[in-house]
Protein backbone atom coordinates (compact mmCIF):
# COMPACT_ATOMS: atom_id res chain seq x y z
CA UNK A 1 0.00 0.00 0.00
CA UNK A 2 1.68 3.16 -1.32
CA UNK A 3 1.81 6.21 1.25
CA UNK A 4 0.04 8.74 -0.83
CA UNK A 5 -2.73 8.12 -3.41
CA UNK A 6 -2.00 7.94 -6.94
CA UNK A 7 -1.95 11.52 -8.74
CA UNK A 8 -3.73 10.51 -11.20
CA UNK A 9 -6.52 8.00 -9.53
CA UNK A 10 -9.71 10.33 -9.14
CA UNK A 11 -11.72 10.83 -6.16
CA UNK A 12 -14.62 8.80 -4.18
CA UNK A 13 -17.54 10.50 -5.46
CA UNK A 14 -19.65 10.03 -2.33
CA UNK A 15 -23.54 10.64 -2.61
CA UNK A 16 -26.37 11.72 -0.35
CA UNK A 17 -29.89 12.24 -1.20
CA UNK A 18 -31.96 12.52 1.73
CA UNK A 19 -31.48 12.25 5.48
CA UNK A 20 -30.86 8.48 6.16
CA UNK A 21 -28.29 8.89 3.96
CA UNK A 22 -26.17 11.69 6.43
CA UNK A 23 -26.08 9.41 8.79
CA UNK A 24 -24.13 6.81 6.68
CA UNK A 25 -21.76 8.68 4.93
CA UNK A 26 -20.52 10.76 7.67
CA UNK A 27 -18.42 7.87 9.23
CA UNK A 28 -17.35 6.90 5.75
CA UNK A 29 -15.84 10.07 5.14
CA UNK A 30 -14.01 9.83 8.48
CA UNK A 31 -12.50 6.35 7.63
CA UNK A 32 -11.68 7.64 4.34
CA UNK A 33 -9.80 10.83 5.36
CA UNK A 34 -7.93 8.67 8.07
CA UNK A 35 -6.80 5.70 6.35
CA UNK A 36 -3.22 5.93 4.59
CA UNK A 37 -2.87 6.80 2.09
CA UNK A 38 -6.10 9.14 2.53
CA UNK A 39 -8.78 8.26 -0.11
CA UNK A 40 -9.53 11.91 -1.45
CA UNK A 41 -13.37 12.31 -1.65
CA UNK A 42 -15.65 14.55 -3.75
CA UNK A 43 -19.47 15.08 -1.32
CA UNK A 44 -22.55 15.32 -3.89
CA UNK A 45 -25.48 16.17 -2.16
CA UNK A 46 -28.32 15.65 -4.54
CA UNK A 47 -30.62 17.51 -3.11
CA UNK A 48 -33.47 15.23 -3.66
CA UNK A 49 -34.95 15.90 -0.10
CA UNK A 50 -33.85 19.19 1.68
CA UNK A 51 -35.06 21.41 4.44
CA UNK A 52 -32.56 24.28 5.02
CA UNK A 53 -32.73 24.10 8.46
CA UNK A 54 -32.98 20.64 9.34
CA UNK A 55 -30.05 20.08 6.35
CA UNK A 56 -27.75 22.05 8.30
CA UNK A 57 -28.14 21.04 12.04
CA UNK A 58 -27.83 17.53 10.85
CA UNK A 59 -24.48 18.45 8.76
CA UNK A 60 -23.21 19.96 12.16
CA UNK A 61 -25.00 17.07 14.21
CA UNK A 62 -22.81 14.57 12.06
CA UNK A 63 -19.64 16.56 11.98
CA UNK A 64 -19.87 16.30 7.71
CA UNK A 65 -18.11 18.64 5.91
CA UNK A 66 -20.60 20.54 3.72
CA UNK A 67 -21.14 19.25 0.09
CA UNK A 68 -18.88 20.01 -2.53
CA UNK A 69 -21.42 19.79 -4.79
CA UNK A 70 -24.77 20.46 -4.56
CA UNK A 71 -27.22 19.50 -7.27
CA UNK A 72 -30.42 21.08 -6.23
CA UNK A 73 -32.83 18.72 -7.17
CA UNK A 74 -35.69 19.31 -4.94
CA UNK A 75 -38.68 17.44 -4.66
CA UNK A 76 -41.02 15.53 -7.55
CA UNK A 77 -42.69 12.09 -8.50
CA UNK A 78 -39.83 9.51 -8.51
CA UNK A 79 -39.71 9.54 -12.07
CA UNK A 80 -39.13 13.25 -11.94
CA UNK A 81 -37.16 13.28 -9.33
CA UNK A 82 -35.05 10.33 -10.31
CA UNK A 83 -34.49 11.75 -14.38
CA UNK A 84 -33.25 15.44 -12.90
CA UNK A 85 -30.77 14.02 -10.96
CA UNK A 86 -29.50 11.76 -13.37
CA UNK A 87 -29.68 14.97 -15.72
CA UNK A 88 -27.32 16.53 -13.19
CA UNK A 89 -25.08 13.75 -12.43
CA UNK A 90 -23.53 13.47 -15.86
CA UNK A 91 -21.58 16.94 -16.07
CA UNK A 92 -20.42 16.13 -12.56
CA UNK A 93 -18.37 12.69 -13.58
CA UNK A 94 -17.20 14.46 -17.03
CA UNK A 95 -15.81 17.05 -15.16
CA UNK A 96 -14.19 14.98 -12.11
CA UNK A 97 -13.42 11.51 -13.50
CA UNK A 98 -13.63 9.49 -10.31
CA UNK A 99 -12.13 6.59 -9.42
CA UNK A 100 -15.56 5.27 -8.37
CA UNK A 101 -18.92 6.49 -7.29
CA UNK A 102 -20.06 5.08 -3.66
CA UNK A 103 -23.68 5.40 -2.78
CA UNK A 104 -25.71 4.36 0.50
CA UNK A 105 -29.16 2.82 0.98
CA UNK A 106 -32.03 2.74 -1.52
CA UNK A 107 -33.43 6.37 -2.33
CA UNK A 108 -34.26 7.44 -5.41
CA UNK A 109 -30.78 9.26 -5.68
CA UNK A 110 -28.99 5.98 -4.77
CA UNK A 111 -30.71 4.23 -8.44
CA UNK A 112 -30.22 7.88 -10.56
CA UNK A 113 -26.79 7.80 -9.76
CA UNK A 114 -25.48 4.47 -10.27
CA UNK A 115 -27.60 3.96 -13.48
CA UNK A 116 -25.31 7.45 -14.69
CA UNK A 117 -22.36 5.74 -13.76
CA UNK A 118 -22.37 2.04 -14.69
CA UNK A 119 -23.27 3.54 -17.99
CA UNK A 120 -19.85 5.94 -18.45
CA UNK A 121 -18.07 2.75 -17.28
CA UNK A 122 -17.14 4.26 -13.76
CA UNK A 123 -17.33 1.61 -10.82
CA UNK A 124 -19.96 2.16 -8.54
CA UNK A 125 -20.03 0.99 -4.97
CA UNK A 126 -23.06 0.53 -2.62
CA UNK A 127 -22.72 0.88 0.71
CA UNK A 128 -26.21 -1.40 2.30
CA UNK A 129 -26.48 -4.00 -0.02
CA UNK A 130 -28.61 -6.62 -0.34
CA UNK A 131 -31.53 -5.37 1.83
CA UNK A 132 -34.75 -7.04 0.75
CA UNK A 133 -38.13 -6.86 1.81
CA UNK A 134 -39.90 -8.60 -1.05
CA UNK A 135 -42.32 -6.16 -1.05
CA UNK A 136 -42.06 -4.34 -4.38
CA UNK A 137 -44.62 -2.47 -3.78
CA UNK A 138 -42.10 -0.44 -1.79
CA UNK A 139 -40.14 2.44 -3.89
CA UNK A 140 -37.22 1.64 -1.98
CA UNK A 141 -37.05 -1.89 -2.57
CA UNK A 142 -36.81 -1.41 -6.77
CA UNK A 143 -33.87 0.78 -5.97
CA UNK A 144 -32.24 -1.39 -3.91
CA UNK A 145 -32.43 -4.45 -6.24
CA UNK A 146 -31.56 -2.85 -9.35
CA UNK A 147 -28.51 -0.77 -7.43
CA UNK A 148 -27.22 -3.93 -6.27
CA UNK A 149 -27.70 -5.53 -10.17
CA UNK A 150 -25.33 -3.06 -11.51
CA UNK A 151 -22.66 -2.38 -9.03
CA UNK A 152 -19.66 -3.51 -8.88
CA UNK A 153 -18.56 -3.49 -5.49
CA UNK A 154 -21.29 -4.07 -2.38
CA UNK A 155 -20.76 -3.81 1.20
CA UNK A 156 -23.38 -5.48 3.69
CA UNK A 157 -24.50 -4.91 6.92
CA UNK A 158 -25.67 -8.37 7.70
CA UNK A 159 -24.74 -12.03 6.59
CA UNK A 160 -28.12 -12.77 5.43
CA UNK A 161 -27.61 -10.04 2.77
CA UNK A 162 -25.12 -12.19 1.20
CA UNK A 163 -27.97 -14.87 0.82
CA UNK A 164 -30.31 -12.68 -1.30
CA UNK A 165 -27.52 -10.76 -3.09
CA UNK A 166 -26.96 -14.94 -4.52
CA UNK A 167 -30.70 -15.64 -4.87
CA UNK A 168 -30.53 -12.82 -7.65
CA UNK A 169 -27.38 -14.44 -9.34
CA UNK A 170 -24.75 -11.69 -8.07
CA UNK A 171 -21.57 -13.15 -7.80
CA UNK A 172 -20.23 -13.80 -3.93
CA UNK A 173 -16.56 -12.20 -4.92
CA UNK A 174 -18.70 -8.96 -5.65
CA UNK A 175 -19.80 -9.04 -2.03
CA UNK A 176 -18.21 -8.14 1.36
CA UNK A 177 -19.78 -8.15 4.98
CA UNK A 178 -18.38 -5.31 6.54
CA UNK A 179 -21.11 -4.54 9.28
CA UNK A 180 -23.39 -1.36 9.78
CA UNK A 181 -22.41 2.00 9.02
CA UNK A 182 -25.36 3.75 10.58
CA UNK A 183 -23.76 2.22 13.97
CA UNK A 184 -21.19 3.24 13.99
CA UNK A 185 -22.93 7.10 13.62
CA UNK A 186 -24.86 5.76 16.72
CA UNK A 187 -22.10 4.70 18.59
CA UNK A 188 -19.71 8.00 18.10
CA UNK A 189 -22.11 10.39 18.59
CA UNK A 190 -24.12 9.17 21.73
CA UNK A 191 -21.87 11.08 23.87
CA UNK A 192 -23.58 14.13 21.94
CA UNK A 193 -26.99 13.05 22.18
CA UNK A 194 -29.24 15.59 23.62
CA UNK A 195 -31.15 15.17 26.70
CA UNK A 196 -35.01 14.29 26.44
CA UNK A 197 -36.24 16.84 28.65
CA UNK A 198 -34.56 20.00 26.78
CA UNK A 199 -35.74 18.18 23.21
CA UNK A 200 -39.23 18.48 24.22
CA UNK A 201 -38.94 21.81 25.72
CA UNK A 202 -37.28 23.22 22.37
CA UNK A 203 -40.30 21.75 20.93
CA UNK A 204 -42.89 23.47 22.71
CA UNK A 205 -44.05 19.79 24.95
CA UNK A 206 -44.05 19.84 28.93
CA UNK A 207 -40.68 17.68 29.85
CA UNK A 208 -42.49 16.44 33.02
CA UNK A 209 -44.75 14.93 31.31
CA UNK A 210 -41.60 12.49 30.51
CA UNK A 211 -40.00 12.86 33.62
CA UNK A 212 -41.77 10.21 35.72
CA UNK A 213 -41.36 6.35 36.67
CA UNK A 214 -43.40 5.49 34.12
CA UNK A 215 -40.76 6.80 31.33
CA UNK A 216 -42.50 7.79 27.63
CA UNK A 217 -42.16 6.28 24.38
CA UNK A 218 -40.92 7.36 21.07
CA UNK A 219 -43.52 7.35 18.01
CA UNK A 220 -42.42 7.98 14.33
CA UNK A 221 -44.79 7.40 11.25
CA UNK A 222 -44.50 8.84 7.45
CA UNK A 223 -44.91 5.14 5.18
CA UNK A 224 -47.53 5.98 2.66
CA UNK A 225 -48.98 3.00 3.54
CA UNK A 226 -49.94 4.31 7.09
CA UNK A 227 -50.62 7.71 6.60
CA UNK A 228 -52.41 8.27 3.48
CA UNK A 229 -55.25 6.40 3.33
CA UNK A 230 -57.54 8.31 6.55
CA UNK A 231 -59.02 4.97 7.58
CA UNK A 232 -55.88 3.77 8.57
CA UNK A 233 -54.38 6.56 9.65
CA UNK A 234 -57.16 7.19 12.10
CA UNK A 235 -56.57 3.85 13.17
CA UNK A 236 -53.04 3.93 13.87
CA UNK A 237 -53.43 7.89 16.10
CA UNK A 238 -56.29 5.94 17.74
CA UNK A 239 -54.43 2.91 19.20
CA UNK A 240 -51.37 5.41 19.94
CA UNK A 241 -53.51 8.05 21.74
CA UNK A 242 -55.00 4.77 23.64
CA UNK A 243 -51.46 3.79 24.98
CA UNK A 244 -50.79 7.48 25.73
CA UNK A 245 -53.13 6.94 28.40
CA UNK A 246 -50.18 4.84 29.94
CA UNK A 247 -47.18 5.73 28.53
CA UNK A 248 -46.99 9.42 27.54
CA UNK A 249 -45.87 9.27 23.92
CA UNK A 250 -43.46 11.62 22.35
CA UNK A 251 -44.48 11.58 18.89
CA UNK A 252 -41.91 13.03 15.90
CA UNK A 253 -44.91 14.17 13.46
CA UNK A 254 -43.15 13.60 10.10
CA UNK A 255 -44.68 16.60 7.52
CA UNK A 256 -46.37 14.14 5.65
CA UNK A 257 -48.33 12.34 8.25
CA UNK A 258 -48.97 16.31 10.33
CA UNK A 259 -50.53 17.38 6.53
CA UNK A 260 -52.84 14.46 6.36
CA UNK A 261 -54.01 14.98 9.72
CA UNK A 262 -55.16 18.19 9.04
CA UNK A 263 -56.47 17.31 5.64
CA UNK A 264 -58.59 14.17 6.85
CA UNK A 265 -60.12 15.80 10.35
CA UNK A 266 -57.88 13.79 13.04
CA UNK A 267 -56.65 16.35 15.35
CA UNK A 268 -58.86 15.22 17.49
CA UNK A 269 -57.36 12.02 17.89
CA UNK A 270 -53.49 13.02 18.44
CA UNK A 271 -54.98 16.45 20.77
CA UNK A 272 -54.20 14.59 24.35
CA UNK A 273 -52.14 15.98 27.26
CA UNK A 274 -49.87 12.56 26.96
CA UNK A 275 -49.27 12.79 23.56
CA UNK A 276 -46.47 15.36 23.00
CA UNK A 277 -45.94 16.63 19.42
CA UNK A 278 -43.08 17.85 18.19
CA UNK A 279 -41.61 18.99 14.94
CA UNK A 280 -38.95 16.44 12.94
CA UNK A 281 -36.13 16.50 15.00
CA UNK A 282 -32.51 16.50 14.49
CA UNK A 283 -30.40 13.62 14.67
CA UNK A 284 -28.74 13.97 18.30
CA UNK A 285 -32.54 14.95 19.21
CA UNK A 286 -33.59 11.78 17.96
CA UNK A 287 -30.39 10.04 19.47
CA UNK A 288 -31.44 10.81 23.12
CA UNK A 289 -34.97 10.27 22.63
CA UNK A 290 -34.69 7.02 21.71
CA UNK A 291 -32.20 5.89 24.41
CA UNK A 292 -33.70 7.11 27.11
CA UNK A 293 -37.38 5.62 25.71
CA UNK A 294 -38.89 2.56 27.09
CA UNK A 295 -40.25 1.86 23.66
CA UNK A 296 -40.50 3.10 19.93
CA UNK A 297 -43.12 2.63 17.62
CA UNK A 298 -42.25 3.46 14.15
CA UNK A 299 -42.75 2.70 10.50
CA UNK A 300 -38.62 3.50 10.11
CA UNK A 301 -36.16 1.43 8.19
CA UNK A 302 -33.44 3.02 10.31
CA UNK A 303 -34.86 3.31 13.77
CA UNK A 304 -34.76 -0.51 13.45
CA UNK A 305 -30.97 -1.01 13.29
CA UNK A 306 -30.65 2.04 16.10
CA UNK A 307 -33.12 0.91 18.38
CA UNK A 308 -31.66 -2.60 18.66
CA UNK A 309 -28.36 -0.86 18.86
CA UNK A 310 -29.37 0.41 22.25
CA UNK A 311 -31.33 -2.05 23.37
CA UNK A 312 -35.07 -0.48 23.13
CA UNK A 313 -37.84 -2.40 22.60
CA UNK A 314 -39.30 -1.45 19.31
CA UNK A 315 -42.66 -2.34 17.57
CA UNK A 316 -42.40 -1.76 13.74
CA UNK A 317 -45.67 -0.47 12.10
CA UNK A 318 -44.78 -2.20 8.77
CA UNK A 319 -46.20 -5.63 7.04
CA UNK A 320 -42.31 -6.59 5.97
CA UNK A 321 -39.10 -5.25 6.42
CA UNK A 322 -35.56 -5.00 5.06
CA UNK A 323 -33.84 -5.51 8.39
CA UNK A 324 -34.64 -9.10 9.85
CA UNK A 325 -31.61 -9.31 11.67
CA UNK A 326 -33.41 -6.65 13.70
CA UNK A 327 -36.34 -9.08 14.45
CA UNK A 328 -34.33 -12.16 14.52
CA UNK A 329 -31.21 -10.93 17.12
CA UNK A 330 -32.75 -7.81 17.83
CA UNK A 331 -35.17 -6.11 19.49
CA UNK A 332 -37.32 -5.33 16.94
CA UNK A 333 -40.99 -6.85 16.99
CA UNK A 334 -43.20 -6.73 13.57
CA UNK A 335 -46.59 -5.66 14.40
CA UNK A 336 -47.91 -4.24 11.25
CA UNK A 337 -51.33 -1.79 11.06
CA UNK A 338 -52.84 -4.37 13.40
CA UNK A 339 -53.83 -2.80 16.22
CA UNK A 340 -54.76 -5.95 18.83
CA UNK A 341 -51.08 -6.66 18.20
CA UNK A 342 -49.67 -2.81 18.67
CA UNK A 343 -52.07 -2.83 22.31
CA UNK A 344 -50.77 -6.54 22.98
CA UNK A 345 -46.97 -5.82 22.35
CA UNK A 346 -46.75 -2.34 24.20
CA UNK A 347 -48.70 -3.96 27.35
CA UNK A 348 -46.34 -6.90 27.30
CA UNK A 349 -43.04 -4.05 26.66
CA UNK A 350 -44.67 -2.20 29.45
CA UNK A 351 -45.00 -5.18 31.87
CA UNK A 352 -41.09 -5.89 31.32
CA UNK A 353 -41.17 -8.56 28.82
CA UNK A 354 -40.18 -6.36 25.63
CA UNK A 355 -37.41 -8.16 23.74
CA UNK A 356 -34.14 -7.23 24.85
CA UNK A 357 -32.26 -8.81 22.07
CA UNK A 358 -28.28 -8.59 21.18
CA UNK A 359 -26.14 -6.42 18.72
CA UNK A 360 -25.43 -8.14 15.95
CA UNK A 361 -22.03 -9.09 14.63
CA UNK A 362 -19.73 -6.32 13.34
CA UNK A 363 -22.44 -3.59 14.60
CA UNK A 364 -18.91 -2.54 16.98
CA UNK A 365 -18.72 1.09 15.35
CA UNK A 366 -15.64 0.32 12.87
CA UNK A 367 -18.17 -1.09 9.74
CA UNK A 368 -16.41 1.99 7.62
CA UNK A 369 -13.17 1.83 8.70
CA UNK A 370 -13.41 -1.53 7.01
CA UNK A 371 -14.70 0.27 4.30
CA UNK A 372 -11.97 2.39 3.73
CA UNK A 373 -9.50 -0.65 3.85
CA UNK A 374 -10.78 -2.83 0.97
CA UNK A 375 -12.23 -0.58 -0.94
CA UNK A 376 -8.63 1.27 -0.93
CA UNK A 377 -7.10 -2.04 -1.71
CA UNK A 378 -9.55 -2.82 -4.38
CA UNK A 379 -9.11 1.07 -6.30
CA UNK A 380 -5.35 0.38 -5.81
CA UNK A 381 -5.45 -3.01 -7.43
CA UNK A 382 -7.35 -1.88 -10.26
CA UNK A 383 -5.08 0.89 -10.99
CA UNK A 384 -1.95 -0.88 -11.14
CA UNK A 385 -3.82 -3.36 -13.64
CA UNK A 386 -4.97 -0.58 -15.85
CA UNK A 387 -0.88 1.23 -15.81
C-alpha cells in the first residue's frame, strides 16, 4: 500500500440524497480521510430531499463537511425526481473523473446515480447491499435491487444479505460483509446526544410529562402506507392516543403524516395531554430520545438497526421489512397496522417482557473503517492493472 494516493486516480464520489443517507456517509468520510494513504473524496449532495434548516443542524450534528457539490434537485414524482438528478449527475463525472462512485441505501438518488455511472463505465459501490423486503410495492425496494444488479462493489451490513444478493445471481466475490455504518454514527455520537427533557422543551411539549417512573415512548410514522389512506391513519393515532393513556408518547410528526391529519379531520385524535408533538427532530434529538425511551413505535427502516443498537424495545408499524436481523437478534418486533397486536406488544413491553435482544455481529462502530480498507485495496489493485 503506497503512502500517498496515486496523482492521477480520481476521487470517491460520495452521494447523499436525503437524510438516512447523512447518517451513513458521515463515518465513511471519516475512515476515508484517516486511512493511509487518505482516499480523497468529492461530497454530492443531490438535493433530492432538503429542508434548510434541518439540512444544516444535521451536517453539524454529524460533523460532515458541507457538500462540494450540490445538485439542487428538490422534490417531484420519482420519475421526476429520479431523471433530474441523473440529468445533473452526468456533467459532474465528465468534469471529475472518479475513481468510483459510492452510494448508501435505496433512495431514489442511490438508483439515478449508479444507473449514470455504470453507464460511463465508472465503478460504482453501494454501501447497504442486499436489503430485501420482497415487497415491491415499496419504492425503496426497486432501488435497492436494481442498485445492487449493476454495481460492482457491495458492502453489507448483515450475513443474510449475502444470501439474497446470490438468490438474484450476483456473484459472492462482488460481495463483502463489513457490518453497519449507521452504527457506527450511533455509537460516536451518543456522547452528543441531547437530553429528552430540553428536546421536548425546544419543541414546545411539557418535559415532566416524561419525567416520571413510568418513562415515555418514542412514536415515528411517514410510510404511505400508514398515513395516506384516513381509515388507517385514524386507526393507527387511535391505538397510539390509547397507549398514551399509559405511557406518555413523544411523537416526531413527520410533515407528511402532520398534513394528512389536518387534511382528513384527526386532530382530534393526536390532541391529548400525553401525547407530546413535536416537529422532525434533528439527529442527536432523535439520538437521546430514543435511548432514554422505554419503547419506539415506528414505520422507520433506520430506527430498526438504532433501536436494537441500544437495546429499546421497538414495535415496527410495517407488514415486511428489510432488516430481519433486527427481528431475529434484535429487538425489533413486527406488528404491522394491526392494532390488537400494537395494544398486545406495548402492554407486554410495558409489563417488562419487551425483547431485549443482542447487537449483531460487526455492529462494533468500525463497519467503515473496514470500508476504507478494501475498498482502498480494491481502487489500488485496479489501478496498477490498468498502468
Amino acid at each position: 500500500m503506497p503512502e500517498t494516493w496515486p496523482a492521477d486516480l480520481g476521487p470517491v464520489i460520495c452521494v447523499v440524497g436525503a437524510r438516512p443517507n447523512f447518517m451513513k456517509m458521515a463515518p465513511i468520510l471519516r475512515a476515508f480521510a484517516a486511512h493511509v494513504p487518505a482516499i480523497p473524496t468529492l461530497l454530492l449532495h443531490t438535493g433530492q430531499h432538503y429542508d434548510r434548516d434541518m439540512n444544516d443542524r444535521l451536517f453539524e450534528d454529524l460533523r460532515l463537511p458541507q457538500p462540494d457539490i450540490n445538485l439542487g434537485i428538490g422534490s417531484g414524482s420519482h420519475a421526476v425526481q429520479t431523471a433530474e438528478v441523473m440529468k445533473h449527475f452526468e456533467p459532474v463525472l465528465e468534469e471529475h473523473k472518479p475513481s468510483c462512485v459510492l452510494v448508501v441505501g435505496d433512495v431514489n438518488s442511490t438508483l439515478a446515480c449508479t444507473l449514470v455511472a455504470v453507464k460511463k463505465g465508472i465503478p460504482v459501490v453501494h454501501v447497504e447491499a442486499g436489503l430485501r423486503s420482497y415487497d415491491r410495492a415499496m419504492p425503496e425496494e426497486i432501488n435497492r435491487v436494481l442498485t445492487d444488479q449493476i454495481a460492482d462493489l457491495l458492502y453489507t451490513t448483515e450475513r443474510s444479505a449475502a444470501d439474497n444478493l446470490a438468490r438474484e445471481g450476483i456473484a459472492a466475490e462482488r460481495v463483502r460483509f463489513v457490518g453497519n455504518v449507521m452504527i457506527d454514527s450511533l455509537l460516536s455520537n451518543r456522547q452528543f446526544a441531547r437530553a429528552p427533557a430540553a428536546t421536548v422543551a425546544a419543541g414546545g411539549g411539557d418535559p415532566t410529562l416524561i419525567a416520571g417512573p413510568q418513562g415515555y415512548g418514542i412514536v415515528t410514522m411517514h410510510r404511505p402506507s400508514n398515513v395516506d389512506d384516513p381509515g388507517v391513519l385514524a386507526s393507527l393515532l387511535g391505538v397510539l392516543r390509547e397507549i398514551s393513556e399509559a405511557l406518555p408518547l413523544v411523537f416526531a410528526l413527520h410533515p407528511r403524516t402532520r398534513n394528512n391529519i389536518e387534511r382528513f379531520g384527526l386532530q382530534h385524535l393526536i390532541d391529548s395531554p400525553s401525547m407530546i408533538m413535536l416537529p422532525p427532530q434533528g439527529y442527536l434529538e432523535m439520538l437521546g430520545l430514543m435511548a432514554g425511551a422505554r419503547i419506539v413505535l415506528t414505520d422507520s427502516g433506520g430506527l430498526q438497526e438504532e433501536t436494537t443498537a441500544l437495546g429499546v424495545p421497538c414495535l415496527t408499524m410495517r407488514e415486511n421489512t428489510e432488516r430481519p436481523i433486527t427481528v431475529d437478534q434484535g429487538t425489533n418486533t413486527m406488528v404491522g397496522r394491526d392494532v390488537a397486536a400494537i395494544r398486545r406488544q406495548t402492554a407486554e413491553t410495558l409489563a417488562g417482557h419487551g425483547k431485549s435482544g443482542r447487537v449483531p455481529e460487526l455492529w462494533d462502530g468500525h463497519a467503515a473503517e473496514r470500508i476504507a480498507a478494501d475498498l482502498a485495496s480494491w481502487l489500488l489493485a485496479r489501478h496498477v492493472i490498468a498502468n
